[in-house]
Protein backbone atom coordinates (compact mmCIF):
# COMPACT_ATOMS: atom_id res chain seq x y z
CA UNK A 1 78.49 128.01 115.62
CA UNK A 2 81.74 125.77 116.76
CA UNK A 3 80.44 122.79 118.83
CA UNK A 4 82.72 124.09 122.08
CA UNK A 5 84.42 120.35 122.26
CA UNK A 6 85.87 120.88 119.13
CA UNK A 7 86.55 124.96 119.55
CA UNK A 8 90.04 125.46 118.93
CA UNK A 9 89.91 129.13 118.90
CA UNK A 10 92.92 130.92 119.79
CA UNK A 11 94.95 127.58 119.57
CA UNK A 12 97.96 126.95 116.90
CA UNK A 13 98.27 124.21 114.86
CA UNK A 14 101.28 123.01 112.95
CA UNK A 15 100.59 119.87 110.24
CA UNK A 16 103.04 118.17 108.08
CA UNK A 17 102.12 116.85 104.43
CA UNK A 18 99.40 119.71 105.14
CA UNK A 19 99.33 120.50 101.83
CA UNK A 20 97.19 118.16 100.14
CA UNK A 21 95.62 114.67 101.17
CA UNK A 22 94.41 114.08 105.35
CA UNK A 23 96.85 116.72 106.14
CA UNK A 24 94.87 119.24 103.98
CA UNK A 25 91.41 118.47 105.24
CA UNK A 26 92.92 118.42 108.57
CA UNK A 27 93.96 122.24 107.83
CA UNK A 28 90.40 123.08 106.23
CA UNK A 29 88.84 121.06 109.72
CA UNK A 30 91.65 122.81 112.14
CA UNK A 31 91.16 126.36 110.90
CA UNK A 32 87.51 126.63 110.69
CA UNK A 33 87.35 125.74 113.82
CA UNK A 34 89.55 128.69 115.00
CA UNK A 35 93.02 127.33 115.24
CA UNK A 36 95.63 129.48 113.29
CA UNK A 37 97.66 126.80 111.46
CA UNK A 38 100.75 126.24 109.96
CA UNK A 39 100.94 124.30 106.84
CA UNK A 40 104.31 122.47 106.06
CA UNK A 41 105.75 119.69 102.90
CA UNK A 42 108.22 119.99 100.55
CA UNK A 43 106.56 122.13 98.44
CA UNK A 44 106.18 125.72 99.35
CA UNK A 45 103.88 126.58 96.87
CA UNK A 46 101.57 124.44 97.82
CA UNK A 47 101.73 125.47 101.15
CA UNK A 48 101.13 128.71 100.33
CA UNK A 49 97.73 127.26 98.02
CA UNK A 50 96.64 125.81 101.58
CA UNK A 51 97.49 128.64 103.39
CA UNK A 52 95.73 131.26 101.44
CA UNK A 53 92.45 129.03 102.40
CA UNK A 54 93.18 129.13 105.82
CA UNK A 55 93.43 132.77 105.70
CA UNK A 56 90.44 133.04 103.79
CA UNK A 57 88.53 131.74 106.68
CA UNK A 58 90.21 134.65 108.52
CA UNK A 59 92.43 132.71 110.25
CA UNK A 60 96.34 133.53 110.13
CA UNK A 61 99.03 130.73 108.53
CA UNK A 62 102.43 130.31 107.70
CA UNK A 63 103.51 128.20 104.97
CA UNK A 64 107.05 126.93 105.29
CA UNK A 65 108.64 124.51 102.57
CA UNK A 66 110.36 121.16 104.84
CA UNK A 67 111.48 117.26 104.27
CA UNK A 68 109.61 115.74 107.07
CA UNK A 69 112.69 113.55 107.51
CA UNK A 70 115.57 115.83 108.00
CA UNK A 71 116.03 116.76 111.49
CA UNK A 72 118.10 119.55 109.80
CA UNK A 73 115.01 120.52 108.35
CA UNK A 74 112.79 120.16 110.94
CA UNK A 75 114.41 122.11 113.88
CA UNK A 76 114.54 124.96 111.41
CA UNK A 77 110.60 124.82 110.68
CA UNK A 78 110.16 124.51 114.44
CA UNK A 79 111.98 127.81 114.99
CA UNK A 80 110.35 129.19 112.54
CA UNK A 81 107.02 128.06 113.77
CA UNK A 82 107.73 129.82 117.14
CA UNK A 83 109.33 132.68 115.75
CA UNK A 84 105.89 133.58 113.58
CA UNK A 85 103.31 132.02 116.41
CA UNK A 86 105.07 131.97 119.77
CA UNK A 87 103.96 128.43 120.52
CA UNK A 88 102.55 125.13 119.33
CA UNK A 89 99.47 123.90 120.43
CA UNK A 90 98.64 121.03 117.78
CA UNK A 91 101.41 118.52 116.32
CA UNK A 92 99.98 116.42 113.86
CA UNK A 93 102.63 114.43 112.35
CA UNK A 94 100.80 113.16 109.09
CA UNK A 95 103.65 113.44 106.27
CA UNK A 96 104.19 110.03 105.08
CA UNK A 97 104.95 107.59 102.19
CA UNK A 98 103.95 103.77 101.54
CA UNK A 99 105.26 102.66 98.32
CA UNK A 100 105.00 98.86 97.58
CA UNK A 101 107.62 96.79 96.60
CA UNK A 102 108.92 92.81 96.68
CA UNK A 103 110.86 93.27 99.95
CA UNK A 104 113.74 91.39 98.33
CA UNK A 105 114.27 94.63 95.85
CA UNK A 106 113.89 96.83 98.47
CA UNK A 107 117.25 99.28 98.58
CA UNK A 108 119.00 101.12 101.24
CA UNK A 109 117.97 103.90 99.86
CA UNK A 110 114.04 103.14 99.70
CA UNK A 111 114.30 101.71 103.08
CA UNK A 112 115.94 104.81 105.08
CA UNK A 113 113.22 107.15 102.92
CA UNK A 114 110.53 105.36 104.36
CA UNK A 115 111.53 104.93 107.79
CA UNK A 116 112.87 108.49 107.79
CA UNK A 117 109.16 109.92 106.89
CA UNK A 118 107.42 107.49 108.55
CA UNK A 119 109.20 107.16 111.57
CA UNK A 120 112.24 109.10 112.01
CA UNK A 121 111.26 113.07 111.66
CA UNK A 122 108.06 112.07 113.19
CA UNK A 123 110.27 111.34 116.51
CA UNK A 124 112.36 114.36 116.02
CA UNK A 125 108.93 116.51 115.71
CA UNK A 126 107.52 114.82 118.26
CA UNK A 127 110.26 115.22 120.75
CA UNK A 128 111.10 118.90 120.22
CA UNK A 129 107.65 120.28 120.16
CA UNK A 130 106.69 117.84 122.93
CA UNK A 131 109.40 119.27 125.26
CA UNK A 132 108.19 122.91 124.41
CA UNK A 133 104.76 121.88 125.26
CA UNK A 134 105.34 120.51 128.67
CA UNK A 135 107.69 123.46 129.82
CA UNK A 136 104.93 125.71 128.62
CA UNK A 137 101.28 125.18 128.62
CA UNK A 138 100.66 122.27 127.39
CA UNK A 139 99.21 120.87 124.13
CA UNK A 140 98.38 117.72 121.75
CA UNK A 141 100.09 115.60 119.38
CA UNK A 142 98.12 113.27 117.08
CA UNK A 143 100.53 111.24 114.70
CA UNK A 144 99.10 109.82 111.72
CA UNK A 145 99.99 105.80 111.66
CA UNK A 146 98.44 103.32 109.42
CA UNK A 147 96.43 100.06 109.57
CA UNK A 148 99.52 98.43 107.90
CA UNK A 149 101.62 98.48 111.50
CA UNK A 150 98.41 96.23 112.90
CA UNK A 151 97.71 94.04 109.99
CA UNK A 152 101.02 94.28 107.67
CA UNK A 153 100.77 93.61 103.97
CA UNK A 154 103.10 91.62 101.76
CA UNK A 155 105.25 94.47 99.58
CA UNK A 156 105.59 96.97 102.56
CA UNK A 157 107.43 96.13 105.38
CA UNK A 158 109.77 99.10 105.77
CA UNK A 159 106.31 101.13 105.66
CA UNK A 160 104.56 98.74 108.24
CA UNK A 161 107.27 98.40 110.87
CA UNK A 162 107.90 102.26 110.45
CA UNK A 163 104.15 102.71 111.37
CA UNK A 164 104.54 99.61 113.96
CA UNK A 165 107.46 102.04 115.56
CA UNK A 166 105.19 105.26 115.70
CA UNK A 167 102.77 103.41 117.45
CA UNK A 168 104.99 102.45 120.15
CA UNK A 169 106.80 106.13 120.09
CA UNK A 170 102.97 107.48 120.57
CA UNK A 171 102.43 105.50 123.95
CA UNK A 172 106.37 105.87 125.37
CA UNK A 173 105.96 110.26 124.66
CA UNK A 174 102.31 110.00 126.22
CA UNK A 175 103.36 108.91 129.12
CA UNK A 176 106.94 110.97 129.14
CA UNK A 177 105.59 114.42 128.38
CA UNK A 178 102.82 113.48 130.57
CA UNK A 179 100.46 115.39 132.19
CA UNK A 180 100.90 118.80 129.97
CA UNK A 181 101.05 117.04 126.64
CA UNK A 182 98.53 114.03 125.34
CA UNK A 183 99.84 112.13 122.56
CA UNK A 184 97.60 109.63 120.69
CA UNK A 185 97.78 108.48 117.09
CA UNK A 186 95.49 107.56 114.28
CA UNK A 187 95.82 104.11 112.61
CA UNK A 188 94.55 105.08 109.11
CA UNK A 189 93.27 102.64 106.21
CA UNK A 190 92.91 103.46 102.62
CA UNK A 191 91.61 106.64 102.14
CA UNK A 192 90.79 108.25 98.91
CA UNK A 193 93.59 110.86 98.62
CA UNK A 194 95.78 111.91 95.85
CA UNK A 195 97.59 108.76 95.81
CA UNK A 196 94.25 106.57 95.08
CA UNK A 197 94.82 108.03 91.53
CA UNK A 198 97.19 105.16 91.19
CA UNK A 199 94.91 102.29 92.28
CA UNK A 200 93.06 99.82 89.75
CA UNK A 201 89.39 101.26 89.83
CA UNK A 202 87.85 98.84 91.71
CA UNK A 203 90.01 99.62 94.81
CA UNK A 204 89.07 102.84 94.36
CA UNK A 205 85.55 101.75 94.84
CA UNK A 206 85.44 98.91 97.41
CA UNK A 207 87.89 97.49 99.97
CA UNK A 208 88.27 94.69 102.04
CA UNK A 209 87.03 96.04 105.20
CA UNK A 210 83.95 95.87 107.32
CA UNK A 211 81.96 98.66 105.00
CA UNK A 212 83.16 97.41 101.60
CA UNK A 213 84.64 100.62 100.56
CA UNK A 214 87.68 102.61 101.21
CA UNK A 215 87.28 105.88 103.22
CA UNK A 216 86.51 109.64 101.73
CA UNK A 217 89.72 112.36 102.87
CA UNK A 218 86.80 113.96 104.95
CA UNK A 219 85.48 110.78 107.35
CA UNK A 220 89.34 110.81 109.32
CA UNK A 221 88.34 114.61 110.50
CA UNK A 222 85.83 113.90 113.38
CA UNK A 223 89.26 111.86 114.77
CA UNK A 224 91.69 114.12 114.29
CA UNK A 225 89.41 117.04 115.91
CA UNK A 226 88.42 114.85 119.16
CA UNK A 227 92.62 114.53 119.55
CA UNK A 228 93.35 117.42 119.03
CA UNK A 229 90.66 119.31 120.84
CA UNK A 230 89.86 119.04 124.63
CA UNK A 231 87.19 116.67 124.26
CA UNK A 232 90.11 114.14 124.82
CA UNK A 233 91.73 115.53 127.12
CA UNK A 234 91.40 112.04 129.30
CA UNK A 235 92.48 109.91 126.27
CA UNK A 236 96.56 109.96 125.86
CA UNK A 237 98.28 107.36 124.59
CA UNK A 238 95.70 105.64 122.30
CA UNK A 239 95.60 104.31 118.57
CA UNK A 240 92.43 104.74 117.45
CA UNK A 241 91.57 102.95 114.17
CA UNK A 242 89.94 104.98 111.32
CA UNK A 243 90.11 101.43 108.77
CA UNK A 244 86.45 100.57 107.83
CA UNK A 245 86.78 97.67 110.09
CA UNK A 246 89.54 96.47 108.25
């Protein structure tokens, strides 16, 4: 039985980098709680790998292939979201990318990718749906930030002040879309997702944080439910840190 703060029966959820990583548990978590969902990232058949889960569950979504950072791209999954759903309930803006790199040898190049994912289609998302949702009924937008815009790193500044900037964008659209819409984000630390494949083993198994150890996919869910369900519907505008105690 759903705990009835976190029921999102009935409600429709669209996440970006869904297919794999947070964004996938955050499907899994989403549509087992009721919440039809719709699963977007570059890859459509991977979409379609976490869709046929959700649907497995009985619960209806669309897969739909999209670059997170092309506003040509995303008012076209938009549409499509509404043509196949009729509305947007959820946002969660998770699609991102952190890669590391001497700032020096950044390029222009590396630095519009990054801010583009990180902070660029996020805004275009954000904006869109967050109109729709305060002309209609309402709804929630969680984006996924990082504990990099609190506490930057040497290597990734594009990545930090791109995740600084959705911070900021999270408060300024909480309070413009305001009352209808909530808009809250989730400063993330290093999680054990596809791209820990890369790190040296021993970052894999501890981290500099207050519990020694980075986080498991699963432990960001409880957040992303309480934001996106109406047991927060008094918290707007809030970065809530899911780091270890970083």
């Amino acid at each position: 039985m759903t705990d009835p703060l976190f029921d999102l029966s009935g409600k429709v959820a669209l996440i970006t980098g869904g297919s794999r990583g947070l964004g996938l548990q955050m499907v899994r978590a989403f549509a087992e709680r009721g919440a039809d969902v719709v699963v977007t990232s570059r890859k459509l058949d991977a979409c379609e790998a976490a869709a046929a889960e959700v649907r497995a569950m009985g619960r209806r979504a669309f897969a739909y292939a999209a670059h997170a950072a092309k506003w040509g791209d995303i008012d076209l999954l938009i549409a499509a979201a509404y043509a196949e759903f009729g509305r947007i309930d959820i946002l969660v803006n998770n699609a991102g990318m952190s890669p590391a790199m001497a700032s020096h040898e950044v390029t222009e190049q590396l630095f519009d990718s990054v801010v583009g994912l990180n902070f660029k289609g996020p805004f275009r998302l954000a904006s869109q749906v967050g109109r729709r949702m305060a002309e209609g009924e309402g709804g929630a937008i969680v984006n996924v930030s990082s504990i990099a815009a609190l506490t930057p790193s040497p290597g990734v500044v594009p990545y930090s002040g791109a995740k600084a900037a959705l911070n900021a964008m999270t408060v300024s659209l909480a309070r413009e879309y305001a009352p209808k819409v909530r808009v809250n984000a989730i400063c993330a630390g290093p999680f054990l997702t596809d791209i820990a494949k890369a790190w040296p083993a021993e970052a894999r198994e501890r981290s500099n944080n207050a519990l020694g150890r980075p986080g498991r996919p699963e432990e960001v869910v409880t957040t992303a439910l309480y934001l996106a369900s109406p047991a927060s519907s008094f918290t707007t505008g809030a970065v809530i840190r899911v780091d270890g105690g970083a």
